[in-house]
Protein backbone atom coordinates (compact mmCIF):
# COMPACT_ATOMS: atom_id res chain seq x y z
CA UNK A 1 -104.41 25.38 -33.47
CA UNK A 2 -103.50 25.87 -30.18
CA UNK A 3 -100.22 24.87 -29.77
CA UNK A 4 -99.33 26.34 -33.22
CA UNK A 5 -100.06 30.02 -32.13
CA UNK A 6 -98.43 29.22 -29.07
CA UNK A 7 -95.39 28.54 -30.89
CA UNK A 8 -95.75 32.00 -33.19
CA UNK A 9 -95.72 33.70 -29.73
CA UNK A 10 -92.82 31.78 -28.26
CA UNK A 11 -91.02 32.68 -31.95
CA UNK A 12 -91.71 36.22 -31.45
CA UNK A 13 -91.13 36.59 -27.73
CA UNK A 14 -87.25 35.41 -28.43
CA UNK A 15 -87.10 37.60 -31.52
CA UNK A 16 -87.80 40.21 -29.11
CA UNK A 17 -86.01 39.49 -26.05
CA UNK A 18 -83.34 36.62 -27.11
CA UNK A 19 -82.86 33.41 -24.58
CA UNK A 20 -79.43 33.60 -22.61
CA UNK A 21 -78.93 30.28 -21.83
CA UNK A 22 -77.31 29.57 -17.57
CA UNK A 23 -73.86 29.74 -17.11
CA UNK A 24 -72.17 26.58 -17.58
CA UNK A 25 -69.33 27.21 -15.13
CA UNK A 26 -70.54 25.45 -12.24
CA UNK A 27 -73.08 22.65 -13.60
CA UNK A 28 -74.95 20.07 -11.84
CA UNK A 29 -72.39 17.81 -9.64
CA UNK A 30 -72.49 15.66 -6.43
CA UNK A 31 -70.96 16.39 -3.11
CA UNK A 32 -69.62 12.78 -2.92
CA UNK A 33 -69.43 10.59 -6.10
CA UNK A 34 -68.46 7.73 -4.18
CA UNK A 35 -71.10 7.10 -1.46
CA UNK A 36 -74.05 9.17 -3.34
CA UNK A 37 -76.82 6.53 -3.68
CA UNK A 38 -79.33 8.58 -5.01
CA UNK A 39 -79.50 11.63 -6.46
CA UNK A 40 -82.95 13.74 -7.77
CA UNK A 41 -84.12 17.41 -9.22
CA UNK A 42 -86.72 18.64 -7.00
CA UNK A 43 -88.61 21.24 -8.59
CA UNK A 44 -92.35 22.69 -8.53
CA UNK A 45 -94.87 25.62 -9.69
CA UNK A 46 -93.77 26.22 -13.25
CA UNK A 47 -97.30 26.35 -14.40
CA UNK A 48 -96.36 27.94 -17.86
CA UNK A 49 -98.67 29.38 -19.40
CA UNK A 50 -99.67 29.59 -23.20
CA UNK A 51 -99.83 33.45 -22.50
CA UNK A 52 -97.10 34.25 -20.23
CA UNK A 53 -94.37 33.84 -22.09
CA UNK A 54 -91.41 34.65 -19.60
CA UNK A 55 -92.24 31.46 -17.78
CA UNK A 56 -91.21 29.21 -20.97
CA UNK A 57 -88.49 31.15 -20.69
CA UNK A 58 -87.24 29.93 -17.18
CA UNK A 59 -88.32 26.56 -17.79
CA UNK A 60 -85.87 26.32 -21.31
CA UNK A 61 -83.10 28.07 -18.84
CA UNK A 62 -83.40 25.15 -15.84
CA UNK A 63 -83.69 22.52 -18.68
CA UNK A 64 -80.43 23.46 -20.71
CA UNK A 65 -79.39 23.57 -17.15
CA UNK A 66 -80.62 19.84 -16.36
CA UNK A 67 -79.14 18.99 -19.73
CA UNK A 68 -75.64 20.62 -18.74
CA UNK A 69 -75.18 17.88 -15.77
CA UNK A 70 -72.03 16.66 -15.09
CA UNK A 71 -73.72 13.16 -13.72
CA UNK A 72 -76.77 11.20 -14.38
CA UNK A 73 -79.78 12.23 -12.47
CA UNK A 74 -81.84 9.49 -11.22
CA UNK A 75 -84.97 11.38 -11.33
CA UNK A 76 -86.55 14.72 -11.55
CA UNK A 77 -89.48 15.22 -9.70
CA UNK A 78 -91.87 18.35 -10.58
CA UNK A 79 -94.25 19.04 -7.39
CA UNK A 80 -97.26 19.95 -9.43
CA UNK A 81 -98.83 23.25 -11.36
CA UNK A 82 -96.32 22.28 -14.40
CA UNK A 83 -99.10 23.64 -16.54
CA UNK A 84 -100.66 27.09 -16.05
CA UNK A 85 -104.12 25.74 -17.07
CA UNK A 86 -103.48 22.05 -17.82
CA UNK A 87 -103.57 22.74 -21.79
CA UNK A 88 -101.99 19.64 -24.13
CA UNK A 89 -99.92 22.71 -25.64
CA UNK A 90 -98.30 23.91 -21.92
CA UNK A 91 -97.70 20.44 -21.06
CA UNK A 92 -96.06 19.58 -24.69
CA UNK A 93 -93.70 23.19 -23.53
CA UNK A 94 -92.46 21.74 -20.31
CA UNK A 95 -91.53 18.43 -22.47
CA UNK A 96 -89.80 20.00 -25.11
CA UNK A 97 -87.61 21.10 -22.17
CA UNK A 98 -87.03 18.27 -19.99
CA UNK A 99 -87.08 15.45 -22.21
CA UNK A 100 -83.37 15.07 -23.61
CA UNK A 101 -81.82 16.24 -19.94
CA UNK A 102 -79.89 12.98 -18.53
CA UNK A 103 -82.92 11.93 -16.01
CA UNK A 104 -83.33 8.13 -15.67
CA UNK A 105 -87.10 8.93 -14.53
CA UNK A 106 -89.59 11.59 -14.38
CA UNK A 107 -91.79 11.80 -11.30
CA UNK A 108 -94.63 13.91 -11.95
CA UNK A 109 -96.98 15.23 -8.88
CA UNK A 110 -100.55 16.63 -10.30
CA UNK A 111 -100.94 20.01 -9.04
CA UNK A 112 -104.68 22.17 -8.83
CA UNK A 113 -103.50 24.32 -11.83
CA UNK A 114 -103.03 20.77 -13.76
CA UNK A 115 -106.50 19.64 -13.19
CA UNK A 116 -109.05 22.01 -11.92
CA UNK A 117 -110.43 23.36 -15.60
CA UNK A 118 -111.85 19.80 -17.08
CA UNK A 119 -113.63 16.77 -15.86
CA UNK A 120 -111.54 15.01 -13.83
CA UNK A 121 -111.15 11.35 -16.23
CA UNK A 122 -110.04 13.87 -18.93
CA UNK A 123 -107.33 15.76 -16.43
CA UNK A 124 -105.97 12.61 -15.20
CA UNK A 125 -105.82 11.06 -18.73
CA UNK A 126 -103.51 14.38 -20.08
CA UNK A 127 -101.99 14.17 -17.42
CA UNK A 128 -100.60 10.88 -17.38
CA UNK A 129 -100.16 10.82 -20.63
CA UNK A 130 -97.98 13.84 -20.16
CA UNK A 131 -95.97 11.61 -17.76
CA UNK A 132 -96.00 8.43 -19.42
CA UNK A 133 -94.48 10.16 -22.49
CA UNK A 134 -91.65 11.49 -20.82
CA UNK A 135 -90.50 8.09 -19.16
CA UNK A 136 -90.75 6.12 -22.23
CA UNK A 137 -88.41 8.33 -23.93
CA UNK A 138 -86.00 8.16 -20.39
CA UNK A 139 -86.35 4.53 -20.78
CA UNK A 140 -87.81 4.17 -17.38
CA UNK A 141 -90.48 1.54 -16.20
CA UNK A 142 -92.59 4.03 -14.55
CA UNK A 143 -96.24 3.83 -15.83
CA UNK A 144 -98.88 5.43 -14.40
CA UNK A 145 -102.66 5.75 -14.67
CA UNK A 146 -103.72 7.46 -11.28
CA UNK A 147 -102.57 10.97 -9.43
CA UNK A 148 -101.30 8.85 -6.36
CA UNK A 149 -98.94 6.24 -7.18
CA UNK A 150 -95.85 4.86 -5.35
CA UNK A 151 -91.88 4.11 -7.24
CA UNK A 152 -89.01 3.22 -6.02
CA UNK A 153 -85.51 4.33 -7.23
CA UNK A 154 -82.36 3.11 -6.15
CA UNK A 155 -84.08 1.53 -3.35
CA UNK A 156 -85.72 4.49 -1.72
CA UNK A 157 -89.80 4.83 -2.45
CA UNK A 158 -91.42 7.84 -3.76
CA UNK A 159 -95.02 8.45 -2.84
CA UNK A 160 -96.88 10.92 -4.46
CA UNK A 161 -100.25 11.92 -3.87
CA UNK A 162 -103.03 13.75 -6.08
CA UNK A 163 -106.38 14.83 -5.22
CA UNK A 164 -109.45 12.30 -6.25
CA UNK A 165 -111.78 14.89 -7.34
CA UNK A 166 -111.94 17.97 -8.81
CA UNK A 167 -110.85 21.15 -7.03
CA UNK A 168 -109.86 24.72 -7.48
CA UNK A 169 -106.92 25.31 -5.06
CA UNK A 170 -107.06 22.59 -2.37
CA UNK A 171 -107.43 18.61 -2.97
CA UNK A 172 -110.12 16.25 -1.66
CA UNK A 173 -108.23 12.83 -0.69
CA UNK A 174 -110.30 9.96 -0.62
CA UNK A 175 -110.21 7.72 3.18
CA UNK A 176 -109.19 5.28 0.48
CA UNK A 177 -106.08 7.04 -0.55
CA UNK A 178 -105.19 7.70 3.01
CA UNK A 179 -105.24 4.16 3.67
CA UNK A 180 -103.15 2.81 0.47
CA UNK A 181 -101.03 6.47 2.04
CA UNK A 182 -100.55 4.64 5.47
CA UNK A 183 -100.58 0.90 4.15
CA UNK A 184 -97.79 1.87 1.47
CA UNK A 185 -95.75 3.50 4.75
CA UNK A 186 -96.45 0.69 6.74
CA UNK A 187 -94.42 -1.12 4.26
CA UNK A 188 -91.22 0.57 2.88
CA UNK A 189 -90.42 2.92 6.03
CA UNK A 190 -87.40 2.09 8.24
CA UNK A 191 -83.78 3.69 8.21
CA UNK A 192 -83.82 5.27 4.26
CA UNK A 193 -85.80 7.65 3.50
CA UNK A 194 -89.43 7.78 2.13
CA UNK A 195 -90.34 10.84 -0.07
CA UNK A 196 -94.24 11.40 0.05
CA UNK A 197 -95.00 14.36 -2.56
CA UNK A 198 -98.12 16.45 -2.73
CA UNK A 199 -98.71 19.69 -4.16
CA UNK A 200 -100.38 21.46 -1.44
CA UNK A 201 -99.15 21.35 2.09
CA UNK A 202 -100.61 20.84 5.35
CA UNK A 203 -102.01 23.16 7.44
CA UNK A 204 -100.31 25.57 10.20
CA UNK A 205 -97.20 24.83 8.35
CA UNK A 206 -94.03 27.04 6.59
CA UNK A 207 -95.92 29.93 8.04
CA UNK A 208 -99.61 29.00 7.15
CA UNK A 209 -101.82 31.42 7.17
CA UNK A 210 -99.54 34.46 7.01
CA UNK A 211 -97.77 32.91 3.67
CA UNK A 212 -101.20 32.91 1.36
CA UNK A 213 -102.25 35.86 2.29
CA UNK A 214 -105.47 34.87 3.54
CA UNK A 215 -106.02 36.24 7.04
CA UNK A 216 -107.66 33.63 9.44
CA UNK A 217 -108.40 31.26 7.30
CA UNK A 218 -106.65 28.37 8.12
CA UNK A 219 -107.50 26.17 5.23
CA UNK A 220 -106.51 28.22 2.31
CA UNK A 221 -103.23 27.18 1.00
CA UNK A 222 -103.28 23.63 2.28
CA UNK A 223 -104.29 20.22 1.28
CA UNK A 224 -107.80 20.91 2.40
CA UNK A 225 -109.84 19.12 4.95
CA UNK A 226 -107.94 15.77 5.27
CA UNK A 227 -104.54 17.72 6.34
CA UNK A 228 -105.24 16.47 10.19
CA UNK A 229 -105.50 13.09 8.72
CA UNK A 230 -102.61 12.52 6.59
CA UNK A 231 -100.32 14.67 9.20
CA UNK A 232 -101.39 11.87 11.66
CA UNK A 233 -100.56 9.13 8.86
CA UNK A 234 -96.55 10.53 8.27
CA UNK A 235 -96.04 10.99 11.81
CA UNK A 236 -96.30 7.41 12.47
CA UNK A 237 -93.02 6.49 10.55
CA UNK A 238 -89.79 6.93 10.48
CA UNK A 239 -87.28 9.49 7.76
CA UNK A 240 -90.57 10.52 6.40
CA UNK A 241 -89.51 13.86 4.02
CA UNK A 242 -92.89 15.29 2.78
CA UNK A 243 -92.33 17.31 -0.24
CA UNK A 244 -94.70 20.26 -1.70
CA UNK A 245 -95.01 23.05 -3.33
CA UNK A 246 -97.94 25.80 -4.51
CA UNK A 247 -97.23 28.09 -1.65
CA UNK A 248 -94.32 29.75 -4.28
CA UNK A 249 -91.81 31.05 -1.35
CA UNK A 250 -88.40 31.54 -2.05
CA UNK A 251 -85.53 30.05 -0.49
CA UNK A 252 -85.59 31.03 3.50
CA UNK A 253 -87.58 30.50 6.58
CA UNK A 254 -90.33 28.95 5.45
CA UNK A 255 -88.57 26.34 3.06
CA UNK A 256 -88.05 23.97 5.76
CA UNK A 257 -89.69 22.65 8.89
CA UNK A 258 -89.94 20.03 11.18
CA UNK A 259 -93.44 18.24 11.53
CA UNK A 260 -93.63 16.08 14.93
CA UNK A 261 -91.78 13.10 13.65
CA UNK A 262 -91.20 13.56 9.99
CA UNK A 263 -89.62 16.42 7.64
CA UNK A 264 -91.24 18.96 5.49
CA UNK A 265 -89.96 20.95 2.21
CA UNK A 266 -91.74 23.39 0.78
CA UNK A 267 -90.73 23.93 -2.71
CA UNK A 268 -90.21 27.32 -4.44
CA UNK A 269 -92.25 27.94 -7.76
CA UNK A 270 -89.61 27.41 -10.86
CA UNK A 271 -90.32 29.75 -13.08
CA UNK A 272 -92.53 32.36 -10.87
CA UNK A 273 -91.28 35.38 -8.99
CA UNK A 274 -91.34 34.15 -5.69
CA UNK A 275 -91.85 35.94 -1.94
CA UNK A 276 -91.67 35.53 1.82
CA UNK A 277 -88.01 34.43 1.42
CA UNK A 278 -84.09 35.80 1.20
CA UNK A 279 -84.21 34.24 -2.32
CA UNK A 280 -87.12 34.95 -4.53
CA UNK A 281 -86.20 35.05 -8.00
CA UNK A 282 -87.81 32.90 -10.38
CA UNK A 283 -85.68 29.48 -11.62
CA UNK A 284 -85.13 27.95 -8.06
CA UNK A 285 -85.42 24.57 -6.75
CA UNK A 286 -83.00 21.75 -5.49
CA UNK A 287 -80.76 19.13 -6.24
CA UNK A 288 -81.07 16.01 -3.83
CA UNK A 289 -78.55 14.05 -2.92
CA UNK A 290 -79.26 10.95 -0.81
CA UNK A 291 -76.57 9.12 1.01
CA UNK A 292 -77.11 6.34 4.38
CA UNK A 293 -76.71 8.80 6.95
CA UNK A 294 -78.19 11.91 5.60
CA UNK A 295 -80.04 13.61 2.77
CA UNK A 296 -79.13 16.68 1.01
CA UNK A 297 -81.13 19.24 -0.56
CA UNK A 298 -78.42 21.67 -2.43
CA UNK A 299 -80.07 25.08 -3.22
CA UNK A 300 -79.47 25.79 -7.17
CA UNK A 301 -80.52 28.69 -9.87
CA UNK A 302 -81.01 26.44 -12.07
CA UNK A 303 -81.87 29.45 -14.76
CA UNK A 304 -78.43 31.01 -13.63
CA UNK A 305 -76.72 28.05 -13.43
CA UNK A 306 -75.21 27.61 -9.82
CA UNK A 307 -75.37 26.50 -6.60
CA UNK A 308 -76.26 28.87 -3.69
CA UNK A 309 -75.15 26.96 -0.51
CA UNK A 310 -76.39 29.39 2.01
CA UNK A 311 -80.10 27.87 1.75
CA UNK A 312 -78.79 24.10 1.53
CA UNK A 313 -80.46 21.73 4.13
CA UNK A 314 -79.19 18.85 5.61
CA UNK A 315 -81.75 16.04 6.91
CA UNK A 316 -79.70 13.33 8.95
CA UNK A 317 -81.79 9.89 9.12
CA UNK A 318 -82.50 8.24 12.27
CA UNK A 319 -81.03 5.01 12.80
């Protein structure tokens, strides 16, 4: 029932203000065709919404933009909140979407907004489901039954994270998750990259407090109480890049910063308004492009449709 009046909505939302699909002039490319060796969407915060209608919107924009890639994309990775309130209907949306883009594999990060209305068993379960769904249809072996789960693509290991228990903005991570965390490490780091993903990030970090708006507070925003911990973990290895989102800052100062040893992203919301940044319009995200010296994280509107190289960061990897 649901899902149906969702869809009357959706119908009358276009009938009122019609989709204009992104421009098509400068799609989805690579820097270097010949030594690219991977090459990923990195996107977070779409959370639509079964009532806010203009974030459907954005999210049909980036994925006829996905779908308008000149090369295969080896995997797009949302950094959690895809669904406004973790409804089967908002999650069905984002599918309807992404689903027939050229992505070899989907990795999905479990954000508060995902999971925080319904016993946890029954989260998860959408959840992966959700997930699951979208890789069988990629053809991809990625299967999951847990928020935390490691994959590797091309060769180069992506670690994602997702509280154990239910919360309502932070996470709670189990000291068994921080061990399989550090134990998982132990084994794949060296001179390529690792990508650990978690929606929340860590504490005192891309301008923590200030950026949520919460005065002193110096938990709000962040993982929660085991951000000392798993800081401690990353910083033991090397060409860690820790990737997040939920903070919903647009491209700028607070996108990027350097944590002791390893590298931190901070993800703009996709299909939000964003703030604190030079670039805060809704849409926003990157495309990665990993080669054996360096990463790249190319700035793109992907509801415009085009690159916007002046908030493009380049990681180089220690040897």
């Amino acid at each position: 029932m649901l899902a149906k009046l969702f869809s009357l909505c959706l119908a009358i939302m276009y009938a009122i203000t019609p989709y204009v699909a992104p421009s098509t002039e400068t799609p989805i490319d690579v820097l270097d065709a010949s030594s690219v060796k991977l090459t990923f969407a990195a996107l977070a915060d779409p959370q639509v919404s079964n009532y806010m209608f203009e974030r459907e919107r954005v999210m049909h924009g980036a994925g006829d933009d996905l779908a308008n890639s000149c090369v295969d994309i080896d995997a797009l990775l949302i950094a959690g909140d895809i669904a406004e309130n973790g409804l089967q209907c908002e999650f069905d949306t984002v599918a309807s979407h992404i689903e027939d883009a050229p992505v070899k594999n989907y990795i999905m990060a479990a954000g508060n907004h995902d999971v925080r209305l319904r016993l946890y068993k029954q989260s998860t379960k959408r959840f992966c489901e959700f997930a699951n769904g979208l890789n069988e249809k990629a053809g991809s072996e990625l299967v999951i039954d847990s928020l935390s789960y490691s994959y590797e693509v091309n060769g180069y290991t992506f670690i994602v994270m997702g509280t154990d228990k239910t919360e309502m903005e932070e996470s709670y991570i189990s000291p068994e998750q921080l061990e399989w965390l550090d134990q998982t490490l132990a084994e794949v780091s060296g001179s390529k990259p690792v990508f650990v993903v978690f929606h929340q990030i860590l504490k005192d970090t891309h301008g923590l407090p200030l950026t949520w708006g919460s005065g002193n507070n110096e938990k709000a925003g962040t993982i929660g109480e085991q951000s000392d911990e798993i800081q401690a973990i990353l910083n033991k290895y090397s060409n860690v890049i820790l990737i997040t989102g939920h903070m919903h800052t647009g491209f700028g100062q607070y996108t990027y910063q350097k944590v002791d040893n390893f590298h931190s992203i901070n993800l703009p919301s996709l299909c939000i308004n964003n703030k604190d940044g030079d670039y805060n319009g809704p849409g926003i995200g990157y495309m990665v492009e990993v080669y054996s010296e360096k990463v790249v994280f190319r700035a793109r509107d992907f509801d415009d449709g085009c690159y916007v190289p002046e908030y493009d960061i380049t990681i180089n990897l220690s040897k």
